[in-house]
Protein backbone atom coordinates (compact mmCIF):
# COMPACT_ATOMS: atom_id res chain seq x y z
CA UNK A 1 11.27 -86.57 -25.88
CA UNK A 2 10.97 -85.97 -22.32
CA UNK A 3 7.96 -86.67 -19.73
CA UNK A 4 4.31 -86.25 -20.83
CA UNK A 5 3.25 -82.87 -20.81
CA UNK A 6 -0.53 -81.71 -19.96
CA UNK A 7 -2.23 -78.73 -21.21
CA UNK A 8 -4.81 -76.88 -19.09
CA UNK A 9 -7.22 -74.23 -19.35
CA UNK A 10 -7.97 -72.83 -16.19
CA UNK A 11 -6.54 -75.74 -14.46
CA UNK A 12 -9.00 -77.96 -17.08
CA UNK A 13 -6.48 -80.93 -18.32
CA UNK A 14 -7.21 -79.99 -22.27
CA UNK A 15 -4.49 -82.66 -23.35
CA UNK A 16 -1.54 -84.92 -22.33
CA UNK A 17 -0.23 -85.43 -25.49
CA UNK A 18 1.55 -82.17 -27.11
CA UNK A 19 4.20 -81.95 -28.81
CA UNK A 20 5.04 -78.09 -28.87
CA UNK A 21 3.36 -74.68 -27.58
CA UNK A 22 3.72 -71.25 -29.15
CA UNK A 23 1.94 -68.49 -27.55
CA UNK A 24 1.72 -65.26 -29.28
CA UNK A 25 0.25 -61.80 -29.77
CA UNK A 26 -0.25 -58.96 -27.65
CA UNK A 27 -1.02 -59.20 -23.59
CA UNK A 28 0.63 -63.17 -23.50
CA UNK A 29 2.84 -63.28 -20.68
CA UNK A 30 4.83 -66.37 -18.92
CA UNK A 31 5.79 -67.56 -16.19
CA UNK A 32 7.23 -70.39 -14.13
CA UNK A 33 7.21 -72.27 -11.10
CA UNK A 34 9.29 -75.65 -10.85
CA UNK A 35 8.23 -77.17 -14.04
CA UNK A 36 5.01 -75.43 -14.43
CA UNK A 37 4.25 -72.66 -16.75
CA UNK A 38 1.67 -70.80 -16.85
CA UNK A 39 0.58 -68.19 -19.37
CA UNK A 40 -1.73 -64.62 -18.85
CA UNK A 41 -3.81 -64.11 -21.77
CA UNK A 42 -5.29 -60.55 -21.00
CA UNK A 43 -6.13 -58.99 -23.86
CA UNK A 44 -9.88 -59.17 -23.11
CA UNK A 45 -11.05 -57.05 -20.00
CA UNK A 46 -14.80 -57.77 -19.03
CA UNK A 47 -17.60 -55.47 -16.68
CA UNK A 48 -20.73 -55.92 -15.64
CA UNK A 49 -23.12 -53.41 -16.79
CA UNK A 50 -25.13 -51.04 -15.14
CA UNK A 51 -28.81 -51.67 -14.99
CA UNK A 52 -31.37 -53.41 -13.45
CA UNK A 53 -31.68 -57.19 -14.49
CA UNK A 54 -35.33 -57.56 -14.29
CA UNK A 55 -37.32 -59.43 -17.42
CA UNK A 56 -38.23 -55.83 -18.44
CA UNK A 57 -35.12 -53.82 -18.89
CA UNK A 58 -32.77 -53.25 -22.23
CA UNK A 59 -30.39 -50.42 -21.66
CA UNK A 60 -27.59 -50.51 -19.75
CA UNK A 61 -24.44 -48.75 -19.04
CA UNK A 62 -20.87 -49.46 -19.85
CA UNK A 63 -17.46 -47.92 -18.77
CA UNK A 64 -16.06 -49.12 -22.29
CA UNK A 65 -17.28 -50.06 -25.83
CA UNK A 66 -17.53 -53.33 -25.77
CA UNK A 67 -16.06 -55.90 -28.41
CA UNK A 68 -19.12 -58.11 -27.66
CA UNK A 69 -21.34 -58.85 -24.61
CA UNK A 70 -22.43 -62.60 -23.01
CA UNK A 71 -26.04 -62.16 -22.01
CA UNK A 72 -26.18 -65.46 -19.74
CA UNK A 73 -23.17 -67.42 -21.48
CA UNK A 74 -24.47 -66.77 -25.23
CA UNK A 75 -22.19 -64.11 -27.19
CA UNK A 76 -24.01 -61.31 -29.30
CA UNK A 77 -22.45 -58.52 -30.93
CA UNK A 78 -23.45 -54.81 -31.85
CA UNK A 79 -26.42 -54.70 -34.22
CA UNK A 80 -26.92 -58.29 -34.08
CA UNK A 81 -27.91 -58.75 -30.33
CA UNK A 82 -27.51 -55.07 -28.79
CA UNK A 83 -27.36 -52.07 -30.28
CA UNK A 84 -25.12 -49.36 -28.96
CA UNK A 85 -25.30 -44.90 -28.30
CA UNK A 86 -22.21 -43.95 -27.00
CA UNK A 87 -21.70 -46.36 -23.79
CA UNK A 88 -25.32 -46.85 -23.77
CA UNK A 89 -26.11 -50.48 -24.93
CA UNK A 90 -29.96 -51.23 -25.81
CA UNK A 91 -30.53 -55.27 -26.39
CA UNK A 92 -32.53 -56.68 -28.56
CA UNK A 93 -34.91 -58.23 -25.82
CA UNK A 94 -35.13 -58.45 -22.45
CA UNK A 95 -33.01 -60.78 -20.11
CA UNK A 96 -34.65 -62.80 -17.66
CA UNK A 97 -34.30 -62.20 -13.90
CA UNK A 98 -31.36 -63.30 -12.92
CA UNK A 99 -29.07 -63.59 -16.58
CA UNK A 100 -25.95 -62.93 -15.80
CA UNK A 101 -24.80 -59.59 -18.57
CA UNK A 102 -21.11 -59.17 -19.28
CA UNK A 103 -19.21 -56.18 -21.54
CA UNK A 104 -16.02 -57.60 -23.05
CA UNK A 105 -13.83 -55.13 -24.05
């Protein structure tokens, strides 16, 4: 076996003790530089939604129908969090001022 190999995420040492790596599915992509590699994962595109972030305000705008949103880190999903009308997305309760509201697509 050759040198020890470390395994980030986002430049995050995850482990220095791997064996193998297989990365696959759709929008993986590799590269290399010396002897580093790193790998795009992009099949997840995130926006910020329009509307005002203000302790009173539920509906927002989105360019795309979102997979799931992150209302200040914590995931929720259609009909269990938000609620959705075309790219109009109405959640459940109000943020606070200042959450930070996310679309993943």
């Amino acid at each position: 076996m050759g040198r020890p190999l470390t395994i980030k995420d986002e430049g995050v040492s995850l482990n220095s003790d791997v064996g193998s790596i297989d990365f696959v599915g759709g929008g993986v992509a590799g590269s290399a530089v010396g002897s580093d590699i790193t790998e795009d994962i992009s099949g997840l595109q995130v926006e910020t939604p329009l509307g005002d972030v203000n302790n009173v305000n539920t509906v927002f705008t989105v360019s795309n129908i979102p997979k799931f949103i992150t209302l200040n880190g914590q995931i929720v999903y259609e009909d269990n969090g938000y609620t959705r009308s075309g790219l109009t997305i109405t959640i459940d309760s109000a943020p606070f001022t200042g959450n930070v509201l996310r679309s993943h697509y």
